[in-house]
C-alpha atoms as a PDB file:
ATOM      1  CA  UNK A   1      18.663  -2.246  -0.080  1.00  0.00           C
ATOM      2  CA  UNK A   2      15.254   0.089  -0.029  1.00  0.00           C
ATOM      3  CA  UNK A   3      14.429   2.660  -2.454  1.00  0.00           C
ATOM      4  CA  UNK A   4      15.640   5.477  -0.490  1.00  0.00           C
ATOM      5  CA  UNK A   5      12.179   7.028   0.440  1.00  0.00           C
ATOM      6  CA  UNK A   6      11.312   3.625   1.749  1.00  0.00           C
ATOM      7  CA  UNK A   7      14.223   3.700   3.507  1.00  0.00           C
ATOM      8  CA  UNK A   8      14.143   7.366   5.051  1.00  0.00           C
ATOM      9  CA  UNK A   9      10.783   6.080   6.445  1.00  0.00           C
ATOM     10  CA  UNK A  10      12.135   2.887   8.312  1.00  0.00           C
ATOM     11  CA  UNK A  11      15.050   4.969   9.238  1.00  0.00           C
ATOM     12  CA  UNK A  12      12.519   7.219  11.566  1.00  0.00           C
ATOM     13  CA  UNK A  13      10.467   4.502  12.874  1.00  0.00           C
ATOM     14  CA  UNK A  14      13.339   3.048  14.163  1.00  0.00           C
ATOM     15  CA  UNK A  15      14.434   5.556  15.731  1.00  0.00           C
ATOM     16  CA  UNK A  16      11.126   6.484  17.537  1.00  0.00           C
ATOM     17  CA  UNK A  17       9.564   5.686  21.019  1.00  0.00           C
ATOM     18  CA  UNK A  18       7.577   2.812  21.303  1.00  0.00           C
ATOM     19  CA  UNK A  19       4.779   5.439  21.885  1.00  0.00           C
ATOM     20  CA  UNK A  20       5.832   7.827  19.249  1.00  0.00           C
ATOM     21  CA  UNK A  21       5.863   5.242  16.820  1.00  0.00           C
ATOM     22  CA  UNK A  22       2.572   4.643  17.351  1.00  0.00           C
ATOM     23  CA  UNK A  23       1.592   8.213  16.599  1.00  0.00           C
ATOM     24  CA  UNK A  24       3.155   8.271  13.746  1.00  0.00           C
ATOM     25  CA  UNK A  25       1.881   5.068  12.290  1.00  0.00           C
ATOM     26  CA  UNK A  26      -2.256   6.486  13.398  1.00  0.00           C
ATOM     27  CA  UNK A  27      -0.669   9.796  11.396  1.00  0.00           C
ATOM     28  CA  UNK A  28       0.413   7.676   8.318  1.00  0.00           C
ATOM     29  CA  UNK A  29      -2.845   5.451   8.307  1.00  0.00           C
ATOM     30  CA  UNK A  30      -4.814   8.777   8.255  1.00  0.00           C
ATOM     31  CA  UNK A  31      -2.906  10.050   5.519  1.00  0.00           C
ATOM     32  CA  UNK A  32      -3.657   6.628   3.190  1.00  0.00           C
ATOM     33  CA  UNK A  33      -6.021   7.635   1.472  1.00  0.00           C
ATOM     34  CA  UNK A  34      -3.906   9.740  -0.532  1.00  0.00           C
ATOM     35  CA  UNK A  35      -2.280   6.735  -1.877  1.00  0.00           C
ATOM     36  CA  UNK A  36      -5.409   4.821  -3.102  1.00  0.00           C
ATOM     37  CA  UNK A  37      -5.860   3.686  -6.430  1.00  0.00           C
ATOM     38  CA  UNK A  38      -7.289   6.208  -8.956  1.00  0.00           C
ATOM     39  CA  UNK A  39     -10.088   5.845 -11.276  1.00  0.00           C
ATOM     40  CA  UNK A  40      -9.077   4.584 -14.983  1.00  0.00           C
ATOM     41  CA  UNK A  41      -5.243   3.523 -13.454  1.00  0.00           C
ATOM     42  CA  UNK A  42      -4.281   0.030 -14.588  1.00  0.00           C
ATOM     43  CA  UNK A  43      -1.980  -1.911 -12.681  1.00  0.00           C
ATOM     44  CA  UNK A  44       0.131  -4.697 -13.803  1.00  0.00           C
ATOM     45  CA  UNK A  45      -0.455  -6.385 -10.653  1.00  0.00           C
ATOM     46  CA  UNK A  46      -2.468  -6.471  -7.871  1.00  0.00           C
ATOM     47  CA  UNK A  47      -2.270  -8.094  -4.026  1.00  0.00           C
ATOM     48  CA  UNK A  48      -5.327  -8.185  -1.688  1.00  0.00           C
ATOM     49  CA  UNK A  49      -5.547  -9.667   1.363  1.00  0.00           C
ATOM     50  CA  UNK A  50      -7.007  -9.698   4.618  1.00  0.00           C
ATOM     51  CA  UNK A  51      -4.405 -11.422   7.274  1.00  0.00           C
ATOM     52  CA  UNK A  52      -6.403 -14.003   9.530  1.00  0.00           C
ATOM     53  CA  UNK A  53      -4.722 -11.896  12.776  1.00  0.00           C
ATOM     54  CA  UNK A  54      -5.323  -8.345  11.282  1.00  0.00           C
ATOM     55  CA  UNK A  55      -9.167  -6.777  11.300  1.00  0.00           C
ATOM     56  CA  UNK A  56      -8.358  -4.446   8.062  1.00  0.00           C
ATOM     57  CA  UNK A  57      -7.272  -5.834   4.512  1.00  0.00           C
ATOM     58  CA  UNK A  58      -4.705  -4.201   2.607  1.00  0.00           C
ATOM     59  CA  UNK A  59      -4.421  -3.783  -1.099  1.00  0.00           C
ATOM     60  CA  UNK A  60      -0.971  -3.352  -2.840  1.00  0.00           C
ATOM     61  CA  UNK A  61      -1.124  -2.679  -6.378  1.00  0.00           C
ATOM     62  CA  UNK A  62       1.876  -1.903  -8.716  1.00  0.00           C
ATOM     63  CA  UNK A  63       2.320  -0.894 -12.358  1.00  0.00           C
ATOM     64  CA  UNK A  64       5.603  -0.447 -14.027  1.00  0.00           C
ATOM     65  CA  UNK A  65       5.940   2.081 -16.345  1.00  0.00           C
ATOM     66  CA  UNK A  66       7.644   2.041 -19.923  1.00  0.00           C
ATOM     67  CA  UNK A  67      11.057   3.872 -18.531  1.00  0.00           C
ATOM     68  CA  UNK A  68      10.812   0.665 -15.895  1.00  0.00           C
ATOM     69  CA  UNK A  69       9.230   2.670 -12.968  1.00  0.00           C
ATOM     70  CA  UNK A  70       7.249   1.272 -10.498  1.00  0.00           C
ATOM     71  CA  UNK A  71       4.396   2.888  -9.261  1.00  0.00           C
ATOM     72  CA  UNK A  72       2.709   1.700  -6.240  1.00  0.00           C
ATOM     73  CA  UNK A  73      -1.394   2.765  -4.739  1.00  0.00           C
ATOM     74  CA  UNK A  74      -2.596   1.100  -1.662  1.00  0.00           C
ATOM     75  CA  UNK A  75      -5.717   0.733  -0.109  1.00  0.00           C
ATOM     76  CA  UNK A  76      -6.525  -0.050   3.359  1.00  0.00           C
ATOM     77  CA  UNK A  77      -9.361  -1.475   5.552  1.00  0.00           C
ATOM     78  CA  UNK A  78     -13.062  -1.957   3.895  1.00  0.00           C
ATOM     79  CA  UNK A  79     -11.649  -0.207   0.967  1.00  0.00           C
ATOM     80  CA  UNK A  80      -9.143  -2.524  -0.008  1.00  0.00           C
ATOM     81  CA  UNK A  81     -11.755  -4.916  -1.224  1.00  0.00           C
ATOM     82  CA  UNK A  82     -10.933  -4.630  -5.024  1.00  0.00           C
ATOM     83  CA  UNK A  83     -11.619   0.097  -4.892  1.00  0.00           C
ATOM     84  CA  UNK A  84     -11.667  -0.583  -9.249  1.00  0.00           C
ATOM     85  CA  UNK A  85     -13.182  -3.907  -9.889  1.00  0.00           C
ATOM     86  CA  UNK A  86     -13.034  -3.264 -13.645  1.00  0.00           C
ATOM     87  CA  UNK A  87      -9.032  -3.214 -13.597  1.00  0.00           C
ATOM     88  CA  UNK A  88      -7.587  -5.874 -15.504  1.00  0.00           C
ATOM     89  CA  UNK A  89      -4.611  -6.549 -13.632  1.00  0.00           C
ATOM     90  CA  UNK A  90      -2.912  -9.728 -12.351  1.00  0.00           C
ATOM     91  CA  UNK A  91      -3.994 -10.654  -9.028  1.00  0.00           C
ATOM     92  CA  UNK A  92      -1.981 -11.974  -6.568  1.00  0.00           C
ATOM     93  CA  UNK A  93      -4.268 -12.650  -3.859  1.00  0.00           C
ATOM     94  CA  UNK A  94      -3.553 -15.877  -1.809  1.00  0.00           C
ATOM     95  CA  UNK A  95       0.207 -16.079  -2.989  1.00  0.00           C
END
């Protein structure tokens, strides 16, 4: 079971054209900035990596909040190479 944003969002790729989906992956990629890490955030942890068949590495970081909350940032592409290198969180790169 997927949160049900996450969900909503797999629901319409699914859905798509093999073309279409591609469109709308370009339109979510442009869009990912928005969801980058902000300045002074802490995260509890943090996953880089760069996958040897992918050109772009991807950054996942998550911090969960007191009520038990996760909140998620990700960076991709040059970016992705550590955006806040004075954040102390765990990293989980090369698990």
């Amino acid at each position: 079971m997927y949160p049900p944003k996450l969900n909503n969002i797999i629901n319409l790729f699914e859905s798509l054209p093999e073309e279409e989906r591609r469109e709308t992956l370009v339109s979510y990629a442009d869009n990912a900035r928005k969801q980058e890490p902000r300045e002074g955030e802490q995260f509890d942890l943090q996953d880089i990596r760069k996958d040897e068949e992918c050109a772009d590495t991807v950054g996942v970081y998550l911090h969960v909040d007191e009520n038990g909350k996760a909140h998620i940032r990700m960076t991709l592409g040059a970016r992705s190479a550590n955006p806040y290198p004075g954040n102390d969180g765990d990293s989980l790169q090369g698990t």
